[in-house]
PDB file of N, CA and C in Angstrom:
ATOM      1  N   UNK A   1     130.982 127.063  77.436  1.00  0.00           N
ATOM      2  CA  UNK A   1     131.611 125.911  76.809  1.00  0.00           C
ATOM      3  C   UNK A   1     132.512 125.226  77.831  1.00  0.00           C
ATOM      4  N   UNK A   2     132.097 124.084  77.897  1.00  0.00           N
ATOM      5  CA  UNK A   2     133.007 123.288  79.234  1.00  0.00           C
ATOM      6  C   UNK A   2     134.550 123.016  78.193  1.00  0.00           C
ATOM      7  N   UNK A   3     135.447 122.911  79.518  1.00  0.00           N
ATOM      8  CA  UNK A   3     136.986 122.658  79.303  1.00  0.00           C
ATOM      9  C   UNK A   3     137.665 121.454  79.709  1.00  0.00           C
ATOM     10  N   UNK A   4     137.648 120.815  78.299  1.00  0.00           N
ATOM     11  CA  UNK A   4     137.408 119.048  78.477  1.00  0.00           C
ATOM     12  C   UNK A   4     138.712 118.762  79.414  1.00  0.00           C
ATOM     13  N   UNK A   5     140.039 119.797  78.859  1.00  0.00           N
ATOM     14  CA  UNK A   5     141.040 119.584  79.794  1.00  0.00           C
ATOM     15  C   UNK A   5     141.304 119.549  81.342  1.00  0.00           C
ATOM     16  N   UNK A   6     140.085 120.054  81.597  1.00  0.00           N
ATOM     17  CA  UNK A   6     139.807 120.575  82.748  1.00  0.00           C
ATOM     18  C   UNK A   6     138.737 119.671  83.750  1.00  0.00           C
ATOM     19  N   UNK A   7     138.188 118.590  82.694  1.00  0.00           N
ATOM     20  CA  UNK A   7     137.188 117.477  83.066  1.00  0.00           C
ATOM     21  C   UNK A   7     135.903 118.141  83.248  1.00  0.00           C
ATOM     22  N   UNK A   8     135.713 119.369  83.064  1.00  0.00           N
ATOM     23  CA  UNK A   8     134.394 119.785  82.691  1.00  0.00           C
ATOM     24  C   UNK A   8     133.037 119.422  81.997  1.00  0.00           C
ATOM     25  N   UNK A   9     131.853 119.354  82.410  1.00  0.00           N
ATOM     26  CA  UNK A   9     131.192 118.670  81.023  1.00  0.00           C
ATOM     27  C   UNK A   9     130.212 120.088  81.395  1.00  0.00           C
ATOM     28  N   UNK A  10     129.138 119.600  80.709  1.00  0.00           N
ATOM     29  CA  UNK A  10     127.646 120.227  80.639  1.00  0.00           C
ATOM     30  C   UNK A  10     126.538 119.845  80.685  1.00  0.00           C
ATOM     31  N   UNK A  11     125.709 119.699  81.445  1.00  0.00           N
ATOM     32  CA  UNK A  11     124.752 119.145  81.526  1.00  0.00           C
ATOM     33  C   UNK A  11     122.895 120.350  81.872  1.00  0.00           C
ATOM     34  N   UNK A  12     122.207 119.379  81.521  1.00  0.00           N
ATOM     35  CA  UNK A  12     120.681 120.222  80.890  1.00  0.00           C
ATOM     36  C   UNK A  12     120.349 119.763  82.460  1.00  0.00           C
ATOM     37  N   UNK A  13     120.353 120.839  83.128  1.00  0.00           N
ATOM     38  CA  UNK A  13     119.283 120.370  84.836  1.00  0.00           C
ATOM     39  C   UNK A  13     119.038 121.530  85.368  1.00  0.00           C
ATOM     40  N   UNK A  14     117.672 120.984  85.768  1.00  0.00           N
ATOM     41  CA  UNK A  14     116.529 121.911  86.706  1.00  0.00           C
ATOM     42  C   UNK A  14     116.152 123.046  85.034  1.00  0.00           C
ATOM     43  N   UNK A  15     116.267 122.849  84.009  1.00  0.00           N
ATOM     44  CA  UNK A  15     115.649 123.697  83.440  1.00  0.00           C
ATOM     45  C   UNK A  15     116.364 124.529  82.360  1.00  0.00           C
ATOM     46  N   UNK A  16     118.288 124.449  82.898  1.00  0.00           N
ATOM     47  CA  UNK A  16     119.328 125.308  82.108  1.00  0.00           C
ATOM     48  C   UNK A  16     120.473 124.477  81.951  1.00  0.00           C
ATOM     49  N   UNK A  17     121.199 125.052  80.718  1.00  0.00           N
ATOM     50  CA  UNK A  17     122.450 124.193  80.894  1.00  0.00           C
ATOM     51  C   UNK A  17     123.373 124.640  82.070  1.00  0.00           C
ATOM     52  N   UNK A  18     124.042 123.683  82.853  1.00  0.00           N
ATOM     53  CA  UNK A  18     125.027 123.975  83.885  1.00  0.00           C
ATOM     54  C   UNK A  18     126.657 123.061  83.597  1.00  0.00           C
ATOM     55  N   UNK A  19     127.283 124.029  84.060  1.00  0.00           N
ATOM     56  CA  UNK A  19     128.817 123.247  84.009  1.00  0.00           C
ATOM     57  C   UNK A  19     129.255 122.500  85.429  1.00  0.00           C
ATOM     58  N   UNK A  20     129.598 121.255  85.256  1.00  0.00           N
ATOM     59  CA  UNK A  20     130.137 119.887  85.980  1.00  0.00           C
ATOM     60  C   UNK A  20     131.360 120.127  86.126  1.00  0.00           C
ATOM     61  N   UNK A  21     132.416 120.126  87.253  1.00  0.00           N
ATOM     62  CA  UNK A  21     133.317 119.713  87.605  1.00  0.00           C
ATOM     63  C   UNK A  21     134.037 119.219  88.639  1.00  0.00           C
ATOM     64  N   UNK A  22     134.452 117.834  88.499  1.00  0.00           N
ATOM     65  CA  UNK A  22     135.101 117.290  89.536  1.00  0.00           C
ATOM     66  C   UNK A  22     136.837 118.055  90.157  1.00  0.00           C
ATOM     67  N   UNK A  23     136.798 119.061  90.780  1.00  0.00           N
ATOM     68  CA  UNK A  23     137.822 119.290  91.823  1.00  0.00           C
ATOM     69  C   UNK A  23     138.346 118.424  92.747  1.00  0.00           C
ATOM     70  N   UNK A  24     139.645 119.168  93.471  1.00  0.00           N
ATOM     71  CA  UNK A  24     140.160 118.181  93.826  1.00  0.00           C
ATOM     72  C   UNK A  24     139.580 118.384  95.674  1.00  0.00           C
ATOM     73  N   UNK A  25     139.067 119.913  95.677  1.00  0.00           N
ATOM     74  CA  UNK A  25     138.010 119.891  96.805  1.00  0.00           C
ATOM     75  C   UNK A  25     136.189 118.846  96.679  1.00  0.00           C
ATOM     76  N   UNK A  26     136.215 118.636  95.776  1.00  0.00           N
ATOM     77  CA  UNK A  26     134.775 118.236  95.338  1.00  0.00           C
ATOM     78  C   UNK A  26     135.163 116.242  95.603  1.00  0.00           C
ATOM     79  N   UNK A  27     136.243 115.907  94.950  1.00  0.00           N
ATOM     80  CA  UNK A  27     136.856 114.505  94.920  1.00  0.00           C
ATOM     81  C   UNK A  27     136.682 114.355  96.564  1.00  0.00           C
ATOM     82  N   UNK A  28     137.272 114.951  97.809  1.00  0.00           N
ATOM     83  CA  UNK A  28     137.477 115.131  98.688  1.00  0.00           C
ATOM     84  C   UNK A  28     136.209 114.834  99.070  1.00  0.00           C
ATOM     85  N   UNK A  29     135.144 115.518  98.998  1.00  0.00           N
ATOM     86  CA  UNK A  29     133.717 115.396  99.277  1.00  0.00           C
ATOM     87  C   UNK A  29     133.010 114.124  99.172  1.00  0.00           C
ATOM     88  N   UNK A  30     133.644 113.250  97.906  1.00  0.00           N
ATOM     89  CA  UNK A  30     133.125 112.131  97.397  1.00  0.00           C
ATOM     90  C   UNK A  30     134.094 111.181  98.005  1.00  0.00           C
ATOM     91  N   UNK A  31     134.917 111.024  98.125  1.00  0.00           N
ATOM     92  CA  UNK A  31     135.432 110.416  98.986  1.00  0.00           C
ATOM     93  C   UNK A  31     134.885 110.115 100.731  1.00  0.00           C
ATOM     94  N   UNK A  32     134.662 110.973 101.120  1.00  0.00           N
ATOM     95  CA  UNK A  32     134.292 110.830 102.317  1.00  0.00           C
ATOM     96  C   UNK A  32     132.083 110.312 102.234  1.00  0.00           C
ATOM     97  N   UNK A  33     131.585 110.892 101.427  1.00  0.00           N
ATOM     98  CA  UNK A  33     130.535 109.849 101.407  1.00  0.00           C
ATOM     99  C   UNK A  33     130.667 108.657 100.879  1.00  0.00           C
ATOM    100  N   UNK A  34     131.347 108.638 100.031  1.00  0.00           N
ATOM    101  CA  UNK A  34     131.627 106.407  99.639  1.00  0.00           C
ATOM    102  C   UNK A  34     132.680 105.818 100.663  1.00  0.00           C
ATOM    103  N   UNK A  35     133.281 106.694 101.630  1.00  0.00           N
ATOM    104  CA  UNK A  35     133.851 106.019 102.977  1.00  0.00           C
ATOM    105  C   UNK A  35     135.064 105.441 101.935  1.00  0.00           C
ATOM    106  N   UNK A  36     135.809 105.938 100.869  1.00  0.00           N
ATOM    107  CA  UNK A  36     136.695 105.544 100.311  1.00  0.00           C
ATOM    108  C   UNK A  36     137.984 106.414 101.047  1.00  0.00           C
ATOM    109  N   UNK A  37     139.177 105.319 101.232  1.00  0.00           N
ATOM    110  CA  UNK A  37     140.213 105.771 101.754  1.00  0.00           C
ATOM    111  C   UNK A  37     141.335 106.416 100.521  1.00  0.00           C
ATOM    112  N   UNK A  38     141.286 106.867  99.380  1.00  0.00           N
ATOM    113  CA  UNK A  38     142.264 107.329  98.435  1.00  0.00           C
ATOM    114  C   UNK A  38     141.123 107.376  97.276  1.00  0.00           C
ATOM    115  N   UNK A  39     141.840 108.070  96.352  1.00  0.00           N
ATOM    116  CA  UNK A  39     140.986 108.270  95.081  1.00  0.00           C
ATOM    117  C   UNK A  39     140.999 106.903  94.012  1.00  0.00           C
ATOM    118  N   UNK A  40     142.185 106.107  94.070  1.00  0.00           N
ATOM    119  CA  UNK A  40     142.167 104.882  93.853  1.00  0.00           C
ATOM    120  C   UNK A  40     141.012 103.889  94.179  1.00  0.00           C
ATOM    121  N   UNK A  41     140.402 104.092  95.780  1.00  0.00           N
ATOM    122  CA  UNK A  41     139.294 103.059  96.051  1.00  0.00           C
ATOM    123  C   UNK A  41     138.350 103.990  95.292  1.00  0.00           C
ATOM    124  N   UNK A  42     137.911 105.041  95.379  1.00  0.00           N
ATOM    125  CA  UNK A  42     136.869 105.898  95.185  1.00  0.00           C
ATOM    126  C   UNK A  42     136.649 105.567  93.966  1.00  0.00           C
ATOM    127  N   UNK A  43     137.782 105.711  92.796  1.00  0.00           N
ATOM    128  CA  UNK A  43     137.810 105.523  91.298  1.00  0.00           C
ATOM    129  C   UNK A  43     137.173 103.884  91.093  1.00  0.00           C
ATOM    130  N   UNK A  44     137.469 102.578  91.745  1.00  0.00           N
ATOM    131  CA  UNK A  44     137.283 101.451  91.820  1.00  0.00           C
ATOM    132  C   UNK A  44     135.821 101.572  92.232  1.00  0.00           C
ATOM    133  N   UNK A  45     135.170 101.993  93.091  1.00  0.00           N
ATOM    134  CA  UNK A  45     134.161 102.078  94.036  1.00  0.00           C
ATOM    135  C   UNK A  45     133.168 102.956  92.223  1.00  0.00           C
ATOM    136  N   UNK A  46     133.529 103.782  91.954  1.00  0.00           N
ATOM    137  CA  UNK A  46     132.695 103.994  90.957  1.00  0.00           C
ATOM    138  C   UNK A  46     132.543 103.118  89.701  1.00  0.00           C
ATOM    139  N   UNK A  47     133.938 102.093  89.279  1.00  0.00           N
ATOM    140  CA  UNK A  47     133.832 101.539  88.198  1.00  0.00           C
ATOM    141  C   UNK A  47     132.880 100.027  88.605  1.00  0.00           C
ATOM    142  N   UNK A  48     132.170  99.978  89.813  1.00  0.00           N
ATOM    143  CA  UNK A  48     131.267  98.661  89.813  1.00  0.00           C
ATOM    144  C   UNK A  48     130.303  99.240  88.881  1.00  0.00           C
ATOM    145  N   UNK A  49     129.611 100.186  88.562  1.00  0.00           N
ATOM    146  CA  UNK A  49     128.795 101.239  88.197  1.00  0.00           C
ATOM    147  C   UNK A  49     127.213 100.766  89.173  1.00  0.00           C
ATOM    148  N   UNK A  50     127.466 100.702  90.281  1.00  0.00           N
ATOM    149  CA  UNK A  50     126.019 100.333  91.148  1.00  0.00           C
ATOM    150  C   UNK A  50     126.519 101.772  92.154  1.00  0.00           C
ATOM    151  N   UNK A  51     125.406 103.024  91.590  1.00  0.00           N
ATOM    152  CA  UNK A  51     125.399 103.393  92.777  1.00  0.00           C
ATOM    153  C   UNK A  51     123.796 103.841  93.110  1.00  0.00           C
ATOM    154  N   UNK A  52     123.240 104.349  93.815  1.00  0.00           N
ATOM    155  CA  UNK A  52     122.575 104.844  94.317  1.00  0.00           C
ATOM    156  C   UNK A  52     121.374 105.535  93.976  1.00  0.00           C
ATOM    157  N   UNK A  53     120.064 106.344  94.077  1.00  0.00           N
ATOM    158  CA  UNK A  53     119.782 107.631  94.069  1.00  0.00           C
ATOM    159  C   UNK A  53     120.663 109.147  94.870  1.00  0.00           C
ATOM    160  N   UNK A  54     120.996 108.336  95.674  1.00  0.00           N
ATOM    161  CA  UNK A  54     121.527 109.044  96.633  1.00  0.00           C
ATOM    162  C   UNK A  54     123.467 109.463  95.976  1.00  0.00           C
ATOM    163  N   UNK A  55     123.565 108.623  95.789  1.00  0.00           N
ATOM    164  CA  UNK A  55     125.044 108.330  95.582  1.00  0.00           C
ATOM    165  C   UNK A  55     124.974 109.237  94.173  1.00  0.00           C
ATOM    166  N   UNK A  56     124.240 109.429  92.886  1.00  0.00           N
ATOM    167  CA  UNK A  56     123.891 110.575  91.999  1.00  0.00           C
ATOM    168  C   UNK A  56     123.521 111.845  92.229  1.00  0.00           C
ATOM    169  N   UNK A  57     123.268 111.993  93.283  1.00  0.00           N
ATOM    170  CA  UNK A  57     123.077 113.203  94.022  1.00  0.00           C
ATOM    171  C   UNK A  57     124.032 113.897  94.074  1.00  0.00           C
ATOM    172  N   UNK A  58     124.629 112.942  94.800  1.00  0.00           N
ATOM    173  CA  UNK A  58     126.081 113.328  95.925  1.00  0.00           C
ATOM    174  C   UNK A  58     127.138 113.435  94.304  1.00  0.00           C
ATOM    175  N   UNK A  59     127.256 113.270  93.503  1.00  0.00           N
ATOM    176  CA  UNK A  59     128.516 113.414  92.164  1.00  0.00           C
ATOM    177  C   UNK A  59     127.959 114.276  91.489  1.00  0.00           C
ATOM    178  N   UNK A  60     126.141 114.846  91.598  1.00  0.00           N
ATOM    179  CA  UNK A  60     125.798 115.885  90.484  1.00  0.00           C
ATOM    180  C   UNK A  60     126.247 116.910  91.802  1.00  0.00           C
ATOM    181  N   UNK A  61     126.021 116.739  92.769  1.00  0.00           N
ATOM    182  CA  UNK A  61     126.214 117.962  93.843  1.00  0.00           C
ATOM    183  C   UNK A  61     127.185 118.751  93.732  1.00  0.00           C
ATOM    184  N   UNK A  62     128.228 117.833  94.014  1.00  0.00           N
ATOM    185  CA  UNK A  62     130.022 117.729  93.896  1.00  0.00           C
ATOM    186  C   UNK A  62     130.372 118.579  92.805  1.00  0.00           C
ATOM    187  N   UNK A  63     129.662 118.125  91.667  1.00  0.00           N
ATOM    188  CA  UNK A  63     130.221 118.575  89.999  1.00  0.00           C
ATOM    189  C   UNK A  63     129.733 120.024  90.239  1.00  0.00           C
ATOM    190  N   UNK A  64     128.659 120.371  90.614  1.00  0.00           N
ATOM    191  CA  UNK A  64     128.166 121.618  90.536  1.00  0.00           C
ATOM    192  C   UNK A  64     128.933 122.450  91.501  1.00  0.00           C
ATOM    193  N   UNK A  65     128.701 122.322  92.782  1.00  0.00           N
ATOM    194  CA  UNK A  65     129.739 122.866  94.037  1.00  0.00           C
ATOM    195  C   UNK A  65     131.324 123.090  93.142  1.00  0.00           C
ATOM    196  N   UNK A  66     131.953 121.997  92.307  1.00  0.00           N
ATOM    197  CA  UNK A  66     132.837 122.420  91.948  1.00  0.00           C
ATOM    198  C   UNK A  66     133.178 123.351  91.053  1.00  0.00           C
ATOM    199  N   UNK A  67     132.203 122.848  90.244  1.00  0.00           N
ATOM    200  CA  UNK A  67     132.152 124.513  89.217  1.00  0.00           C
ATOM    201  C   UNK A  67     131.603 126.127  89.954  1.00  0.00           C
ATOM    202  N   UNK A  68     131.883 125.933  91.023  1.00  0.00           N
ATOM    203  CA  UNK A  68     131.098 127.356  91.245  1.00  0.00           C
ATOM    204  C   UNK A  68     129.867 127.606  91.670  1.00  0.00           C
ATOM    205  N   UNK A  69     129.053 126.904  92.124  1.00  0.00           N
ATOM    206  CA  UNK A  69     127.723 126.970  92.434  1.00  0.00           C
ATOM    207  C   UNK A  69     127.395 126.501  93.617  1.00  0.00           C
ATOM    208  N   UNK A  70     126.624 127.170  94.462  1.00  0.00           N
ATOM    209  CA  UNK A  70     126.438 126.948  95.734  1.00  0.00           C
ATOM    210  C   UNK A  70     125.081 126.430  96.009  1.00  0.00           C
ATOM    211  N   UNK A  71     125.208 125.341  96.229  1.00  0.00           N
ATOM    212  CA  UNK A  71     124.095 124.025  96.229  1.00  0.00           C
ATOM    213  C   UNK A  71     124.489 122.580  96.827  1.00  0.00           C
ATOM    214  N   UNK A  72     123.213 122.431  97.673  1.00  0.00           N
ATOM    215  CA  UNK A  72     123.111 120.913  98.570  1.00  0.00           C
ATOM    216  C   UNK A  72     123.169 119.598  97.753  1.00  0.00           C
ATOM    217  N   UNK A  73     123.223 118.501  98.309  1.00  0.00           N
ATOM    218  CA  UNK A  73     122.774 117.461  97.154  1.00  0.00           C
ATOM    219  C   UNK A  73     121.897 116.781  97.861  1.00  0.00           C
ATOM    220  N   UNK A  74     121.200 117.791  98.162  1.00  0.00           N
ATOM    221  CA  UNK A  74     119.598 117.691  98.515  1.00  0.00           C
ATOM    222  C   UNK A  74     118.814 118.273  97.073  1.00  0.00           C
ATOM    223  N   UNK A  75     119.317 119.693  97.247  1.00  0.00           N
ATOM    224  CA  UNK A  75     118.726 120.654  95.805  1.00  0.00           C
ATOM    225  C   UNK A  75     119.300 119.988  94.621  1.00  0.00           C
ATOM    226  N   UNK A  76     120.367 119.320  94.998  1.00  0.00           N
ATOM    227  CA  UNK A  76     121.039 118.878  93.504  1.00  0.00           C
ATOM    228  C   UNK A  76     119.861 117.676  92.974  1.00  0.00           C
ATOM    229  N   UNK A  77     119.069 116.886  94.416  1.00  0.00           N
ATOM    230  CA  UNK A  77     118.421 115.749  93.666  1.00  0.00           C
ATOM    231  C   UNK A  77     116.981 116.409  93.408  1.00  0.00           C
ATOM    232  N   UNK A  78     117.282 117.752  93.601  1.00  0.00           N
ATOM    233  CA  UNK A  78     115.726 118.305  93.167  1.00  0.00           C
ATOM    234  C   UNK A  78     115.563 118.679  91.717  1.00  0.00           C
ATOM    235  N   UNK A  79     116.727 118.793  91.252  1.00  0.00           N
ATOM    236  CA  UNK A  79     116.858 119.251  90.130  1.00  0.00           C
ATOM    237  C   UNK A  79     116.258 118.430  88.789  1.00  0.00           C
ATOM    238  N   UNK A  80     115.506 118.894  88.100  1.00  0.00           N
ATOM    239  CA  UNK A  80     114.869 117.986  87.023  1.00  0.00           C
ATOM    240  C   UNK A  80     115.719 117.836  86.033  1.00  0.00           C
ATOM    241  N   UNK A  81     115.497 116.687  85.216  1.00  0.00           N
ATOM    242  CA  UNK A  81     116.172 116.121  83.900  1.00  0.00           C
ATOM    243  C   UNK A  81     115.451 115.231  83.139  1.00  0.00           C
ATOM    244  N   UNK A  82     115.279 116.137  81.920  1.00  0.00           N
ATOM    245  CA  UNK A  82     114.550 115.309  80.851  1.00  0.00           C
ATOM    246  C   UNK A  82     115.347 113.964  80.330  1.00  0.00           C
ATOM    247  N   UNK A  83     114.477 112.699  80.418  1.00  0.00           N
ATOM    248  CA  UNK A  83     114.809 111.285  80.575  1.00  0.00           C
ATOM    249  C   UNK A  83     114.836 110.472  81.644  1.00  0.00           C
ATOM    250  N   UNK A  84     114.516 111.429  82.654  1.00  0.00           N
ATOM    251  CA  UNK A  84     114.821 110.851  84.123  1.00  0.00           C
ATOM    252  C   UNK A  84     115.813 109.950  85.016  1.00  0.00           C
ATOM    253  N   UNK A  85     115.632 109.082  85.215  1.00  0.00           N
ATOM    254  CA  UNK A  85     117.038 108.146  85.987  1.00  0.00           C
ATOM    255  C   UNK A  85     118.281 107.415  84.720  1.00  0.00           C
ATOM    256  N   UNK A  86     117.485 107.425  83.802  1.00  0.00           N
ATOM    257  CA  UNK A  86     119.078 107.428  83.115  1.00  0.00           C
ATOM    258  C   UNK A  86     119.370 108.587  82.553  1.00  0.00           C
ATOM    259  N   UNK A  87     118.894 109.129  82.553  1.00  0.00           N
ATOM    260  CA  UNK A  87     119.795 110.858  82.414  1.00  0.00           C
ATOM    261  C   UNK A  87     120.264 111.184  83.441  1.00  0.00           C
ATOM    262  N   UNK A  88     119.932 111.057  84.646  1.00  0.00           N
ATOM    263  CA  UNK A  88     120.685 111.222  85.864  1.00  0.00           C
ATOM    264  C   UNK A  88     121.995 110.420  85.554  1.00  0.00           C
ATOM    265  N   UNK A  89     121.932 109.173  85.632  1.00  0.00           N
ATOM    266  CA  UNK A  89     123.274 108.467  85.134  1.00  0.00           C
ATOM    267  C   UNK A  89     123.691 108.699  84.498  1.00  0.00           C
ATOM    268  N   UNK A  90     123.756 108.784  82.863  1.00  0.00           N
ATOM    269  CA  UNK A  90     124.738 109.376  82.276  1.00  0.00           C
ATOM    270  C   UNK A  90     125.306 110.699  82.576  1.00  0.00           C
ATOM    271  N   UNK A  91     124.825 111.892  82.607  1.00  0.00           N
ATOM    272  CA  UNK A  91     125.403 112.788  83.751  1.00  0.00           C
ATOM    273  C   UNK A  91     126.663 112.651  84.423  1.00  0.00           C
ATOM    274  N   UNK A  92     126.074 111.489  85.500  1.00  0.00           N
ATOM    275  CA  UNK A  92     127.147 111.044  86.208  1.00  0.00           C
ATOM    276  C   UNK A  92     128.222 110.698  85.204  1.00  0.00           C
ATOM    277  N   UNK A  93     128.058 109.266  84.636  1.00  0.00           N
ATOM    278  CA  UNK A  93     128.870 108.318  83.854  1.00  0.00           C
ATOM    279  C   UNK A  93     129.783 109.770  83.094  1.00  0.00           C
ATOM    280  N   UNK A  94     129.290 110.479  82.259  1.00  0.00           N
ATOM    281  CA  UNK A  94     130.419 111.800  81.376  1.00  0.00           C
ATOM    282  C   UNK A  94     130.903 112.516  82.995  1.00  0.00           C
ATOM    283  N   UNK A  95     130.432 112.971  83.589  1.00  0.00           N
ATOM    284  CA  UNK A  95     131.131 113.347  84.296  1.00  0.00           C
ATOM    285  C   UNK A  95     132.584 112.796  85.041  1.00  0.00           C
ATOM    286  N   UNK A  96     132.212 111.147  85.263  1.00  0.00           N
ATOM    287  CA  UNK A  96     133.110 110.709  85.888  1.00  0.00           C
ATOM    288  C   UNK A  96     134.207 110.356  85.021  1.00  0.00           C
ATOM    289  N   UNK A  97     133.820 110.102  83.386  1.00  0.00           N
ATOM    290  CA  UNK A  97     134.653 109.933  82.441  1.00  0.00           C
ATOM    291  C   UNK A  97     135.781 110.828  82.253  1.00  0.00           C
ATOM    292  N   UNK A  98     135.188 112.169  82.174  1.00  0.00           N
ATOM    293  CA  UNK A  98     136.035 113.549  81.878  1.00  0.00           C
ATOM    294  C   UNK A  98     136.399 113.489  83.330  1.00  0.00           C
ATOM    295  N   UNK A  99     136.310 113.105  84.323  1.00  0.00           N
ATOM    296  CA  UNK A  99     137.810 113.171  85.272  1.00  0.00           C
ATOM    297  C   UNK A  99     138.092 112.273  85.433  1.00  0.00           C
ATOM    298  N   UNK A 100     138.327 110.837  85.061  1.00  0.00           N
ATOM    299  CA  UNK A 100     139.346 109.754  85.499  1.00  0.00           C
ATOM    300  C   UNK A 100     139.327 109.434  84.255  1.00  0.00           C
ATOM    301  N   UNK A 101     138.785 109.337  83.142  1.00  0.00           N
ATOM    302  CA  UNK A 101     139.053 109.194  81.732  1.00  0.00           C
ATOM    303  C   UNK A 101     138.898 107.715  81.701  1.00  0.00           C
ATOM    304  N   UNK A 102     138.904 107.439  80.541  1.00  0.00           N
ATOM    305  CA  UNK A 102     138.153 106.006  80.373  1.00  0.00           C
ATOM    306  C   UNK A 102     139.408 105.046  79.543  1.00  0.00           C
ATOM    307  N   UNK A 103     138.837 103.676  79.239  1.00  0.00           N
ATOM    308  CA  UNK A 103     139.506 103.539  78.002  1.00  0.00           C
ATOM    309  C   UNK A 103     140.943 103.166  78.137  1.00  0.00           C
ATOM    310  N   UNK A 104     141.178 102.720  79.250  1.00  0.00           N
ATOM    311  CA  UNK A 104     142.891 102.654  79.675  1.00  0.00           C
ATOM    312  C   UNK A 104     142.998 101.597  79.419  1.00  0.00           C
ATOM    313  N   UNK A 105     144.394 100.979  79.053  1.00  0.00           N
ATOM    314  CA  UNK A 105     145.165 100.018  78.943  1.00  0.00           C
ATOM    315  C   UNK A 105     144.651  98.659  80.401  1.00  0.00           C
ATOM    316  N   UNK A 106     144.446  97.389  80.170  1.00  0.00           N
ATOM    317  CA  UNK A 106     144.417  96.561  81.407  1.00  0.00           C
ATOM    318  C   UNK A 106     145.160  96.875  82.458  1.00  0.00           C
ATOM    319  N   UNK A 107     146.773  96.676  81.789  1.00  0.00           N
ATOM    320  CA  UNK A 107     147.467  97.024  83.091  1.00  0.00           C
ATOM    321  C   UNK A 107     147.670  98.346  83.499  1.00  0.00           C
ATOM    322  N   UNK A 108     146.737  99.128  82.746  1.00  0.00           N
ATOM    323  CA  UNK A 108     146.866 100.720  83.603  1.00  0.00           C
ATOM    324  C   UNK A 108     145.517 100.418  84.431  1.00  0.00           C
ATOM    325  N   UNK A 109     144.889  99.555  84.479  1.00  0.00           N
ATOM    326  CA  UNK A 109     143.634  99.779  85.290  1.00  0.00           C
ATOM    327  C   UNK A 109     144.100  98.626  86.357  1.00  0.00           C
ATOM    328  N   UNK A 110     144.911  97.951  86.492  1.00  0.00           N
ATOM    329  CA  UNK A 110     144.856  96.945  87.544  1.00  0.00           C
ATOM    330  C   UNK A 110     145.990  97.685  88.659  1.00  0.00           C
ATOM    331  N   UNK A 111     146.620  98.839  87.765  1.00  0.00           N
ATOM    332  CA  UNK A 111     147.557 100.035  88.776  1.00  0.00           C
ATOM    333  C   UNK A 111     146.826 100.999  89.290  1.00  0.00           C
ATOM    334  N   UNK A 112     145.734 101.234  88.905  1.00  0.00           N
ATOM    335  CA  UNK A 112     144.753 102.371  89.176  1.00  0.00           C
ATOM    336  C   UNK A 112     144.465 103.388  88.289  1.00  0.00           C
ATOM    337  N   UNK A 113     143.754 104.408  88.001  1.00  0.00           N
ATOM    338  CA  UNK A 113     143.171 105.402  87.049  1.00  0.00           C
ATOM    339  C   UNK A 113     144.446 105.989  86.843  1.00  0.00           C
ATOM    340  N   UNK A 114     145.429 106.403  87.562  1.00  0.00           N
ATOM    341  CA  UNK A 114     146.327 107.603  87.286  1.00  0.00           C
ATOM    342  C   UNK A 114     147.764 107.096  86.945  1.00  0.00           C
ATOM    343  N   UNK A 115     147.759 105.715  86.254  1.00  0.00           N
ATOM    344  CA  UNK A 115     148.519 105.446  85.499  1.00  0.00           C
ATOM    345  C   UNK A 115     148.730 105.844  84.167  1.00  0.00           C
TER     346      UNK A 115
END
């Protein structure tokens, strides 16, 4: 059972359910592939919602690496999911929700997520 407090989710890939979490070693990771300088751009850089194949890789990778699991986001884009590329995205999308949380006030979003 994922620990929402904890920004945990769950997700159905490669075959089993697995637990998602964004750390603050895993954030670190994602940061440096979107070439974002603070978690502020990184958080901005995800709310265009244009990213990638690649760039879903790299946040299912992250989520998994953070929970405990030792895996590429090479293997991470090997991993199957019933629905295909928008199940890959949403994935992402709950994942990124349960750690920067959604739903904020305007002027908490024009200060950044961690207002």
């Amino acid at each position: 059972m994922p620990n929402a407090r904890r920004g945990e989710i769950t997700a159905d890939l490669g075959g089993r359910s697995r637990r998602l979490v964004l750390t603050l070693g895993s954030l670190a990771e994602l940061e440096a592939h979107f070439e974002a300088g603070d978690l502020v751009e990184l958080a901005e850089r995800f709310g265009t919602g244009r990213l990638s194949a690649t760039d879903l890789a790299a946040v299912i990778g992250a989520g998994l690496r953070g929970a405990g699991e030792t895996i590429t986001d090479r293997e991470a884009a090997c991993l199957s999911v019933e629905g295909g590329a928008a199940s890959y995205a949403r994935i992402v999308s709950d994942l990124l929700t349960a750690t920067f949380g959604a739903g904020a006030a305007p002027e908490a979003k024009a200060a950044g997520p961690f207002v």
